[in-house]
Protein backbone atom coordinates (compact mmCIF):
# COMPACT_ATOMS: atom_id res chain seq x y z
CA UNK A 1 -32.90 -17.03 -13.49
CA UNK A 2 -29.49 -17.22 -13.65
CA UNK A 3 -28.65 -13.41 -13.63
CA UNK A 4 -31.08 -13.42 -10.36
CA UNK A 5 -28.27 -16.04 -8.96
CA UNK A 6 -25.29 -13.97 -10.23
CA UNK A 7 -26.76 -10.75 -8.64
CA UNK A 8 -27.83 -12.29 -5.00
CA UNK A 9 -24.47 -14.34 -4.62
CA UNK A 10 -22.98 -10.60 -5.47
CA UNK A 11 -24.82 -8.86 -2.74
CA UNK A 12 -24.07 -11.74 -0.51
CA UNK A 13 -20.57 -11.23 -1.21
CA UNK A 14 -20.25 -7.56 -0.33
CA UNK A 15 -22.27 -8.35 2.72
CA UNK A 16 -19.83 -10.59 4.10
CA UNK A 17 -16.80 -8.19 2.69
CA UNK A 18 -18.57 -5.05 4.82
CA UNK A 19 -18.97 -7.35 8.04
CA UNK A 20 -14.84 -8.42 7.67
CA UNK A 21 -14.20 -4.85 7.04
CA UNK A 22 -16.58 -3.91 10.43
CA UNK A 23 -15.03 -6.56 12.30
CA UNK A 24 -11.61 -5.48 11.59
CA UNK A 25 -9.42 -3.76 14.58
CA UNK A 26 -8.08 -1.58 12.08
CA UNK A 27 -8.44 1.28 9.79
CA UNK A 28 -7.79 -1.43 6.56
CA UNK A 29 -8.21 1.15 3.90
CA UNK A 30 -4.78 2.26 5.36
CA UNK A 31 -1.78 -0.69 5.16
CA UNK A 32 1.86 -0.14 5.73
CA UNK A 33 3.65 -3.77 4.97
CA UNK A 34 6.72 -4.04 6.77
CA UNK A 35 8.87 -6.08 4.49
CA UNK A 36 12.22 -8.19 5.46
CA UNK A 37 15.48 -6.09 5.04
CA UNK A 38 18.70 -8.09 4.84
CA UNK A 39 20.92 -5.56 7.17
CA UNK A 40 19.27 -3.11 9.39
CA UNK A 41 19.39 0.18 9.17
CA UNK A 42 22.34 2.68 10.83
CA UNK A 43 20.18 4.76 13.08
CA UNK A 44 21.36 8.10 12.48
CA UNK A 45 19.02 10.54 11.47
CA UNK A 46 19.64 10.35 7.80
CA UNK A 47 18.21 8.77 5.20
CA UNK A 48 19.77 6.82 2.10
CA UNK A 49 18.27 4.88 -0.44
CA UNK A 50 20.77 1.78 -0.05
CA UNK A 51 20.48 1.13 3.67
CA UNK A 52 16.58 1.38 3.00
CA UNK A 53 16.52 -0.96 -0.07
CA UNK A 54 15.00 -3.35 1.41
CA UNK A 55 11.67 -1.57 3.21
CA UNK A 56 9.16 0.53 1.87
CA UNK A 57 7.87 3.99 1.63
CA UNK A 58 4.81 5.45 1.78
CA UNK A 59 4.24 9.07 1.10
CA UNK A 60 1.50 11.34 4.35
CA UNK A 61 0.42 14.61 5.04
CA UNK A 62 1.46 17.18 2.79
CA UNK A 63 5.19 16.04 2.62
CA UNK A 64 5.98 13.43 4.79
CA UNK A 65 7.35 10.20 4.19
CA UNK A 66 6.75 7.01 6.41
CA UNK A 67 9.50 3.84 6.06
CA UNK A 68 9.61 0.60 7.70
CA UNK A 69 11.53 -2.51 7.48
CA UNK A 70 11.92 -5.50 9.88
CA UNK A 71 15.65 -7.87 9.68
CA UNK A 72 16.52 -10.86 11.66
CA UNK A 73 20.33 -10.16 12.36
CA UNK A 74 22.13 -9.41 14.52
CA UNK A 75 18.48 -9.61 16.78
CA UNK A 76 14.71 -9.35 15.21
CA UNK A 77 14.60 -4.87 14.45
CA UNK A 78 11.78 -3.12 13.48
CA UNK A 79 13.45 0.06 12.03
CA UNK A 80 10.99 3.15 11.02
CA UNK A 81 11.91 6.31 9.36
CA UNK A 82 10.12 9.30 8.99
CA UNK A 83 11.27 12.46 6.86
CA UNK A 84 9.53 15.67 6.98
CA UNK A 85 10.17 18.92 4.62
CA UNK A 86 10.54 20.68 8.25
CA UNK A 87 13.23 22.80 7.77
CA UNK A 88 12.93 24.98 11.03
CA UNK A 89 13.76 24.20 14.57
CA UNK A 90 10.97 24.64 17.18
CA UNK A 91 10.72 23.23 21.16
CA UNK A 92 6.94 22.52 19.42
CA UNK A 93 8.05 19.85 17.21
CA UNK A 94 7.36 16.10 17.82
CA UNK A 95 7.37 12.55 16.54
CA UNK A 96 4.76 10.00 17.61
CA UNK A 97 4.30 6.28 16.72
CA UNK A 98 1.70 4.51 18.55
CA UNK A 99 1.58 0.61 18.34
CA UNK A 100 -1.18 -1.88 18.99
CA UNK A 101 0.39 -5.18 20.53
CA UNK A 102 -1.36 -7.88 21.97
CA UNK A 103 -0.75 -9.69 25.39
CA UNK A 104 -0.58 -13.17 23.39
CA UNK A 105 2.16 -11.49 20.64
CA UNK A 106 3.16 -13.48 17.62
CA UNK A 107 0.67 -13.53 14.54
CA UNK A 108 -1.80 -12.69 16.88
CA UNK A 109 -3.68 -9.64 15.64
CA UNK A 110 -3.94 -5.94 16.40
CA UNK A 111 -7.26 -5.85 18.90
CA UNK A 112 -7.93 -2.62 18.27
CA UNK A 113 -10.04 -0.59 21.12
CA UNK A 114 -11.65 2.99 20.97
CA UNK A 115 -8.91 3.95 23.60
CA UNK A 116 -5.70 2.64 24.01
CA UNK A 117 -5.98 -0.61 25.59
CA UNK A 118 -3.19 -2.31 28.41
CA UNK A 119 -1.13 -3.45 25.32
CA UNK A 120 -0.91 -0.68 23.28
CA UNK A 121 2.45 1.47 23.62
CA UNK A 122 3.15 5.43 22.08
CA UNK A 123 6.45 6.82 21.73
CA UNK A 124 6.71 10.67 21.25
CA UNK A 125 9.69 12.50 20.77
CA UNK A 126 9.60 16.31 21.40
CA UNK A 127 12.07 19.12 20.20
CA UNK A 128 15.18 18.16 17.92
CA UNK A 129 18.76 19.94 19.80
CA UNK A 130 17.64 17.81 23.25
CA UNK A 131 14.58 16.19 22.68
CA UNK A 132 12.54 14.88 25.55
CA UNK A 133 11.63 10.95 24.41
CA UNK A 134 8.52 9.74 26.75
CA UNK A 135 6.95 6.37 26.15
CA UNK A 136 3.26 6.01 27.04
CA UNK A 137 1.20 2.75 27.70
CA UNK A 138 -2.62 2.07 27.56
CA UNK A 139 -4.43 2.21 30.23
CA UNK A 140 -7.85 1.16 28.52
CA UNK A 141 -8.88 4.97 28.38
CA UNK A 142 -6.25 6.81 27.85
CA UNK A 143 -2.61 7.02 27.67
CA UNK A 144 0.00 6.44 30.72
CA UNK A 145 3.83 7.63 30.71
CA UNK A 146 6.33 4.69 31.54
CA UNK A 147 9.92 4.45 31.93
CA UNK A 148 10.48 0.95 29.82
CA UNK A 149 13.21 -0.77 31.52
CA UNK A 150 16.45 -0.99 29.34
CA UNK A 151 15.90 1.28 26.98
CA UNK A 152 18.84 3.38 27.01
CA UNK A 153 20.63 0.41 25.86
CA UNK A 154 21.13 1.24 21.88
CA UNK A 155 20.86 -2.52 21.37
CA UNK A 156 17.39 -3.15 22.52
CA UNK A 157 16.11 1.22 21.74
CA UNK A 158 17.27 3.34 19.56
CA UNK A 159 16.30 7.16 18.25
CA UNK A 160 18.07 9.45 16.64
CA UNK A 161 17.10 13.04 14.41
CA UNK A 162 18.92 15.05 12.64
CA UNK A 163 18.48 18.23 10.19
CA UNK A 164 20.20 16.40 6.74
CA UNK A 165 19.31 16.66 3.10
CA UNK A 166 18.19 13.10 1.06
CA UNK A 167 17.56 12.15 -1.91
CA UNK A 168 14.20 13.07 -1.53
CA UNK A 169 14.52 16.70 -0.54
CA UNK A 170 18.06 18.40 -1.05
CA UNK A 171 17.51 20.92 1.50
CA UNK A 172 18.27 19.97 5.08
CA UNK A 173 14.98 18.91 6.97
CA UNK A 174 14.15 16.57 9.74
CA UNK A 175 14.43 13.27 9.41
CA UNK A 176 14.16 10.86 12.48
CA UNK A 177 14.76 7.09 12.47
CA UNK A 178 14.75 4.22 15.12
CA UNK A 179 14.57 0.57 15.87
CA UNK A 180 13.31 -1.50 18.30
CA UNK A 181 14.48 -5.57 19.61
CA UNK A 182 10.82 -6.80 18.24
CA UNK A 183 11.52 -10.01 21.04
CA UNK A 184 12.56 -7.59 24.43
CA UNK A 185 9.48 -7.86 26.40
CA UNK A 186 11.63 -7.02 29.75
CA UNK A 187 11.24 -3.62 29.07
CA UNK A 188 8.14 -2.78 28.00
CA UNK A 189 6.70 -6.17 30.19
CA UNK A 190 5.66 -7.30 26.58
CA UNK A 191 6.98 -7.59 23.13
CA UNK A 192 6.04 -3.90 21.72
CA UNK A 193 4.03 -5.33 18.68
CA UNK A 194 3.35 -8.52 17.34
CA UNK A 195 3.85 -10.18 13.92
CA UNK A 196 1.58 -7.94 12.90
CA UNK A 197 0.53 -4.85 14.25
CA UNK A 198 -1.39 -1.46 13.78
CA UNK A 199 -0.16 1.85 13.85
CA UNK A 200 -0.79 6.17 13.85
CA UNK A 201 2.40 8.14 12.49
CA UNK A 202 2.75 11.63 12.95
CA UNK A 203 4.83 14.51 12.41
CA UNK A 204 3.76 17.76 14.29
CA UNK A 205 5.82 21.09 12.89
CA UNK A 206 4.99 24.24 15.37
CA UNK A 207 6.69 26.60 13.26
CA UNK A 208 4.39 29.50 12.85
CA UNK A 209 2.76 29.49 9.21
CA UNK A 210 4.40 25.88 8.83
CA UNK A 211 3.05 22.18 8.23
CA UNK A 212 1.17 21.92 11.37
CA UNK A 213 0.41 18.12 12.19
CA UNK A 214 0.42 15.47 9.59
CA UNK A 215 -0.28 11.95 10.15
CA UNK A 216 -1.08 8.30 8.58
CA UNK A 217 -3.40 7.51 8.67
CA UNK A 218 -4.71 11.20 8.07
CA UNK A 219 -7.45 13.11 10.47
CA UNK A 220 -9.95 11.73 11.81
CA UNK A 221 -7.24 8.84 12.91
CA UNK A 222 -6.17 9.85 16.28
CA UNK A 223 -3.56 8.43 18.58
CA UNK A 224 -6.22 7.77 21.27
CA UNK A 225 -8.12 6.00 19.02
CA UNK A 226 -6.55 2.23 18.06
CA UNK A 227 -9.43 1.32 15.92
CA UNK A 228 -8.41 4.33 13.37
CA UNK A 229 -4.91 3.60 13.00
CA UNK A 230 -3.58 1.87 9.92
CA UNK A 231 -2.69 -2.04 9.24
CA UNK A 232 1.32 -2.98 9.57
CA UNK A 233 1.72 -6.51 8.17
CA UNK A 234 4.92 -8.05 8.03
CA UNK A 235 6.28 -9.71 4.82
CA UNK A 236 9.00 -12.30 4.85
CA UNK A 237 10.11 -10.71 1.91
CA UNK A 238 12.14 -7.32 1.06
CA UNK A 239 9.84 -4.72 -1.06
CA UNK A 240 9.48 -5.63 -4.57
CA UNK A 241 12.89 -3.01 -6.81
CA UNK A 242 11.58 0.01 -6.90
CA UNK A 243 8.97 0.15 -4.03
CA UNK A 244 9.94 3.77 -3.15
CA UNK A 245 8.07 7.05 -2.54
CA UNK A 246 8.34 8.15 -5.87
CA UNK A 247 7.15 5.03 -7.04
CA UNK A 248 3.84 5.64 -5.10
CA UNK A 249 3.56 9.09 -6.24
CA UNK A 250 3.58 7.74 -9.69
CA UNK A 251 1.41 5.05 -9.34
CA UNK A 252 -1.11 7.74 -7.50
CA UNK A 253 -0.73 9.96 -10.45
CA UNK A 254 -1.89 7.35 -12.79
CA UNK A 255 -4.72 6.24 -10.75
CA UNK A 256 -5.84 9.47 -11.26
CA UNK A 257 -5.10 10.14 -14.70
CA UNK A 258 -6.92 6.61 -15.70
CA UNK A 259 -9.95 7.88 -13.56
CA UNK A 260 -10.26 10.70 -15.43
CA UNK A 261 -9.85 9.31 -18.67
CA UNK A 262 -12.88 6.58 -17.79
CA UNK A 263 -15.15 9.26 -16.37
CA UNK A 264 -14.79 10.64 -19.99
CA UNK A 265 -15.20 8.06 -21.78
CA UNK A 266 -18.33 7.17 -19.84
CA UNK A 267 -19.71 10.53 -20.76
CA UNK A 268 -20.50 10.88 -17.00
CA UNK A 269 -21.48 14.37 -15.38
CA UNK A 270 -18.53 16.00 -13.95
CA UNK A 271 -18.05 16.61 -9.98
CA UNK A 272 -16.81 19.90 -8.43
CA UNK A 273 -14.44 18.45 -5.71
């Protein structure tokens, strides 16, 4: 009898797990936390590991790497980087980063939407010697272009690329950064993303033979879709020591070593994957 109890309070509980995980507005298998960083980043174009201590990483695509970090001084930034192994120069070659705000802002959560709803913004950034930046707003079925008000003002928007070697990859490549006055809502009419938000990051390379598009979350997230883009939670914390891409890729590694090692010891049939 009491087995009967364990198992139906079981079921019961990964009934009510799949209807949170349905009701989210949110790819949640993907989440990106945006941790508190004590000095914001320079917004250059290059990455170093110092300026970034405070954010995370997280690794996409076949060799991109996402960062994020949010500060309070001198105003409320949310700084992203993304480095690519790009290493050749093509008018092809954009940046996007969608976000899904919300009208009411604050910890209100992303609302998600199977098309990009009146308070959802994208920024793309095309070509890398005199790239063309275009922000886009929802419309509630597709995408608009806008001219946010104030945003040539470094203090409230800022982007900048550059072709730099990193710690991660000694070879010049691409790497662009920016940051964004989380409370300016004169320029885009509201604040650009909430406490928390969610988010599509992608790198497109047009090089012939090259990377072709990589994203996080990966395909079939879209930027037209909100509901497939991944979580962004803030943390009023910086990223645990250590909290870097390599750290990931470790931690991935072992994953999979320690699946393979159970599979084995569970005798189980192997899978051609």
């Amino acid at each position: 009898m009491k087995k009967n109890r364990i198992a139906i309070v079981c079921i019961l509980s990964i009934f009510v797990l799949a209807l949170a995980g349905n009701a989210a507005a949110y790819n949640a298998a993907f989440t990106h936390s945006c941790y508190l960083a004590e000095t914001a980043p320079t917004i250059n174009g290059q990455y170093t590991a110092a300026e970034w201590a405070g954010g995370a990483s997280i690794p996409f695509g076949t060799n991109g790497v996402s960062r994020n970090a949010w500060t309070m001084s001198p105003v409320v930034y949310a700084s992203f980087c993304i480095e690519t192994w790009d290493t050749t120069n093509n008018a092809g070659d954009y940046w996007v980063i969608t976000f899904d705000s919300t009208a009411a802002g604050a910890e209100t959560p992303p609302n998600g939407g199977t098309a990009p709803q009146v308070d959802d913004f994208k920024l793309v950034v095309t070509g890398h010697d005199t790239p063309t930046v275009q922000w886009y707003k929802g419309t509630g079925t597709a995408w608009a272009p806008i001219t946010p008000v104030g945003f040539t003002d470094p203090a409230v928007f800022q982007q900048v690329q550059s072709l730099s070697a990193s710690p991660m990859y000694a070879t010049p490549h691409y790497i662009w950064e920016m940051h964004i006055d989380k409370t300016n809502i004169a320029g885009l009419g509201i604040a650009a993303m909430g406490y928390n938000w969610a988010s599509y990051i992608a790198y497109y390379d047009a090089n012939p033979g090259g990377y072709g598009l990589q994203s996080w979350p990966p395909s079939p997230a879209v930027d037209t879709n909100p509901n497939s883009w991944g979580y962004v939670p803030y943390v009023f914390e910086a990223a645990p020591e250590g909290f870097t891409f390599g750290f990931i890729v470790m931690l991935s590694s072992i994953a999979v070593v320690a699946s393979a090692v159970l599979l084995r010891k569970r005798n189980l049939p192997r899978i051609a994957i």
